[in-house]
Protein backbone atom coordinates (compact mmCIF):
# COMPACT_ATOMS: atom_id res chain seq x y z
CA UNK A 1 -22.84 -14.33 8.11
CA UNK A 2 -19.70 -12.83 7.05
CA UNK A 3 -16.61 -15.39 7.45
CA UNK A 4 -18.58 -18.10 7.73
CA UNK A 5 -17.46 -20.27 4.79
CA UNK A 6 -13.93 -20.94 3.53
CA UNK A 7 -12.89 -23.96 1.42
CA UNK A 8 -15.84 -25.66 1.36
CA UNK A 9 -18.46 -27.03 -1.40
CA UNK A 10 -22.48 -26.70 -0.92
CA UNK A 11 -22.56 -30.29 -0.51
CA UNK A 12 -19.96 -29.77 2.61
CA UNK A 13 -22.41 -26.99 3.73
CA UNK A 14 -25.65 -29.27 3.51
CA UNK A 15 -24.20 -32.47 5.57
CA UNK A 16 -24.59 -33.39 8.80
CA UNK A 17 -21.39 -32.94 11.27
CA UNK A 18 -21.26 -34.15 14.91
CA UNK A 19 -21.23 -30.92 16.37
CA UNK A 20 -24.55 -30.39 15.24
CA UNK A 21 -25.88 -32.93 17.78
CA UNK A 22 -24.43 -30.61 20.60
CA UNK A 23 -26.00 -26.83 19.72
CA UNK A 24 -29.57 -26.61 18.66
CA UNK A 25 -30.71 -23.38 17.41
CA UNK A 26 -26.64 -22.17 17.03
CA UNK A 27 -26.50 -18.22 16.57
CA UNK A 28 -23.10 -18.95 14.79
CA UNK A 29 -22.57 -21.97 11.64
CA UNK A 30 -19.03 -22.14 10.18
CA UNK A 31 -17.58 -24.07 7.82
CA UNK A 32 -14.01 -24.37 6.86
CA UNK A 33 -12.23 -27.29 4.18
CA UNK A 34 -9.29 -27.92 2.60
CA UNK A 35 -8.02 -31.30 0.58
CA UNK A 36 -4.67 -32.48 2.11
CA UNK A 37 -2.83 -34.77 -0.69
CA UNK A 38 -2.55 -37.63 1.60
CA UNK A 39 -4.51 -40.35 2.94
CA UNK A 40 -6.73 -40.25 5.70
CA UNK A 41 -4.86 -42.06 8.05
CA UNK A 42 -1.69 -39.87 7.35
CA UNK A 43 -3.97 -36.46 8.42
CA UNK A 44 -5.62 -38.15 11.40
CA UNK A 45 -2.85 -38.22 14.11
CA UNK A 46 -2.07 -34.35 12.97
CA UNK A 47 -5.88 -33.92 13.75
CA UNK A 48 -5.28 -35.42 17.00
CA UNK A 49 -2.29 -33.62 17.94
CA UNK A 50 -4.64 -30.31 18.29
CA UNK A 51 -5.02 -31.69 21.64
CA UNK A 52 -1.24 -30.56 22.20
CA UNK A 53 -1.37 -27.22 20.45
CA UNK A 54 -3.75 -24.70 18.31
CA UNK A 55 -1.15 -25.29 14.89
CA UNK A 56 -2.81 -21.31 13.72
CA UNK A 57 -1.35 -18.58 14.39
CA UNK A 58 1.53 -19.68 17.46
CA UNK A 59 2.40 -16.05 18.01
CA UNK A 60 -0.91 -15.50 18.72
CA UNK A 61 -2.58 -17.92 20.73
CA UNK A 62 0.60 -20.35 22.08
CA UNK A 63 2.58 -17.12 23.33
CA UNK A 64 4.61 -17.41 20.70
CA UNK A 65 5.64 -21.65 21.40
CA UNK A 66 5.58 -23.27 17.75
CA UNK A 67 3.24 -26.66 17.52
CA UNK A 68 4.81 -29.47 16.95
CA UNK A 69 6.25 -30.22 13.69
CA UNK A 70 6.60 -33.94 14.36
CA UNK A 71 4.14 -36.46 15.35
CA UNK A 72 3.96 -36.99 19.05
CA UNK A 73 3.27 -40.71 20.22
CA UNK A 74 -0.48 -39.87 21.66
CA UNK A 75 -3.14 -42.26 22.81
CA UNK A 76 -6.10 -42.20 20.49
CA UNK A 77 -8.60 -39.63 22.21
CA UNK A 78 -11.50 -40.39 24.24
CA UNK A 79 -14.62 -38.67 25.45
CA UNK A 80 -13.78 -36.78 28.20
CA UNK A 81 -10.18 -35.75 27.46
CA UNK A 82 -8.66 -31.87 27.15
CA UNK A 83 -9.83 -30.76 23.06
CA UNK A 84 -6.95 -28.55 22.87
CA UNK A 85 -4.23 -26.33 24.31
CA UNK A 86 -3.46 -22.67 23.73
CA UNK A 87 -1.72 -20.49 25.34
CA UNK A 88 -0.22 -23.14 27.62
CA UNK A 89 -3.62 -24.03 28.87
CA UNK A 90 -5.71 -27.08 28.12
CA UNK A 91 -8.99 -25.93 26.59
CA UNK A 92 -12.19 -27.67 26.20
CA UNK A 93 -13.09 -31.14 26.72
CA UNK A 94 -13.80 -33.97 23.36
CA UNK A 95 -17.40 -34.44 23.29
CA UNK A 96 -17.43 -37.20 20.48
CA UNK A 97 -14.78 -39.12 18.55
CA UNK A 98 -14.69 -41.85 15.77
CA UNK A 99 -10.76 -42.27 15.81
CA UNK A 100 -9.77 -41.71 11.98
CA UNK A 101 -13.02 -40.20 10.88
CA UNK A 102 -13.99 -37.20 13.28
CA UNK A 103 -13.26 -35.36 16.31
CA UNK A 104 -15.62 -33.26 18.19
CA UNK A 105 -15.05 -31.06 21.13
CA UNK A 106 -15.93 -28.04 23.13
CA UNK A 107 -13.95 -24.44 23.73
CA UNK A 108 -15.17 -21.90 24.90
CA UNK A 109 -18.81 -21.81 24.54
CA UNK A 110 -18.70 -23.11 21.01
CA UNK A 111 -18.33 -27.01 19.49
CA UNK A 112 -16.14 -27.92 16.68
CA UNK A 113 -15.96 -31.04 14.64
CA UNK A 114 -13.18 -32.10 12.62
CA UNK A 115 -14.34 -34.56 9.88
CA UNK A 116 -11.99 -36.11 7.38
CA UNK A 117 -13.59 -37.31 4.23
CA UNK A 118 -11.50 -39.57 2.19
CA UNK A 119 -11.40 -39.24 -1.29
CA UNK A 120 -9.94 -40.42 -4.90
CA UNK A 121 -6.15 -40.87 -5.35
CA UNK A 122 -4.92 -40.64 -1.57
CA UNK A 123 -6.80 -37.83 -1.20
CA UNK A 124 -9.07 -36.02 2.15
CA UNK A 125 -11.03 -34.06 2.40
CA UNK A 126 -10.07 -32.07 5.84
CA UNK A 127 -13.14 -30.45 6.90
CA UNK A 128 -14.20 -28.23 10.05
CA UNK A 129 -17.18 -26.93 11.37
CA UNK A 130 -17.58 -24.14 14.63
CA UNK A 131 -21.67 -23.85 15.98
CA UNK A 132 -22.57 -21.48 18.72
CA UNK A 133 -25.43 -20.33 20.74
CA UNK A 134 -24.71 -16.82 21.36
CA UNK A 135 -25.70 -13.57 20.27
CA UNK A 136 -25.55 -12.04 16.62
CA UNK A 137 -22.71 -9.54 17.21
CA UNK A 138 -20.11 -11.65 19.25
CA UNK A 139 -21.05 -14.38 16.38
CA UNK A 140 -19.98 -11.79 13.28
CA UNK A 141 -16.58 -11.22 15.53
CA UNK A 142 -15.81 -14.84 16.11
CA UNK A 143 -17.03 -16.09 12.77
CA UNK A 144 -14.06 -13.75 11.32
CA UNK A 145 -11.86 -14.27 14.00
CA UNK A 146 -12.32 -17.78 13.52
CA UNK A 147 -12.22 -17.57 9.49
CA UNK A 148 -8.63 -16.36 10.34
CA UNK A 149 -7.41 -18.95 12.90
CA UNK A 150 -9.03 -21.95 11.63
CA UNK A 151 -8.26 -21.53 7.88
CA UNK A 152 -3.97 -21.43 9.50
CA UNK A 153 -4.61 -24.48 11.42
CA UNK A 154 -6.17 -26.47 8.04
CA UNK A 155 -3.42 -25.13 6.09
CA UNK A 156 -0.73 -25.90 8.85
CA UNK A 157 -2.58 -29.52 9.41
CA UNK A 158 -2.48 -29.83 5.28
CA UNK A 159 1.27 -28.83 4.87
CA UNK A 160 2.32 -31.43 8.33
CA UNK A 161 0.31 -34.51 7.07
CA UNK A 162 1.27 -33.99 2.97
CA UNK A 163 5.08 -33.78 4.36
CA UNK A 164 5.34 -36.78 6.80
CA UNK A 165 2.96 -39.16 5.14
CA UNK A 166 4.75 -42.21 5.08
C-alpha cells in the first residue's frame, strides 16, 4: 500500500500492537516511528496530551489553534475517555491503555495505537500504528493522508518531549 510505512524497521512491522486486537481482517495497516532522544517517561505525557489536540498539521485540522507547547496537568487516561480533539471537537473514544507503554483508541472508523519502546541511552522508540476495515480505495487516500498527518504529529511529539525532558 502506498504510504503505509514511515520510520519504521521490519522488526516494528512484524510485532504485535494493541490495535490489532480491535480490526480483524483491516483493509488498511500503517506504520509510522520515530526515536525521540529522551526517556520514556519524558514522551509519555506528550502522548497523552493528543487527547487535547492533533499536534500535525494545526492549520489543518485545529482551525488553525496551535497544540499545546507545554505539558498540561492531565489525569492518566482511561478506557472510555475522548482519544483526541481536532478541530475543536473531541474525537474517538481510548479503547486500551497501559499508562507509559501504549495508548490505543478509535477515530473515525479506524484504531490507532501509540506504543513507546524504550531503548539504550535515554532513548524511545515512538511508534504508531492506524488499521482499518474499509475498502481498498478510501484505504490508498487515508494511508497517504495519514503518512502526512501522523509523520507531523511524531515529529511534533519528538521535538516537545526532547525539549522539556526534565
Amino acid at each position: 500500500m502506498i504510504g503505509d510505512r514511515w520510520g519504521v524497521s521490519d522488526s516494528e512491522i512484524v510485532r504485535s500492537y494493541p490495535c490489532d486486537d480491535f480490526v480483524t481482517s483491516p483493509a488498511l495497516e500503517a506504520w509510522r516511528g520515530v526515536s525521540v532522544q529522551a526517556p520514556s517517561g519524558a514522551v509519555w505525557p506528550w502522548v497523552t496530551q493528543v487527547r487535547l489536540a492533533p499536534y500535525s498539521y494545526d492549520w489543518i485540522d485545529n482551525l488553525g489553534r496551535r497544540s499545546p507547547r507545554e505539558l498540561v496537568d492531565l489525569p492518566e487516561p482511561h478506557v472510555g475517555d475522548t482519544f483526541t480533539t481536532a478541530c475543536g471537537r473531541r474525537l474517538g473514544r481510548i479503547v486500551s491503555v497501559d499508562p507509559g507503554k501504549q495508548l490505543t483508541g478509535t477515530i473515525l472508523s479506524a484504531v490507532v495505537s501509540y506504543v513507546l519502546v524504550p531503548q539504550d541511552h535515554d532513548t524511545t522508540r515512538l511508534l504508531f500504528k492506524l488499521v482499518m476495515r474499509t475498502s481498498r480505495w478510501v484505504a490508498l487516500g487515508v494511508s497517504v493522508g495519514d503518512l502526512i498527518m501522523a509523520r507531523r504529529q511524531l515529529l511534533n511529539l519528538k521535538m516537545l518531549a526532547e525539549r522539556h525532558q526534565h
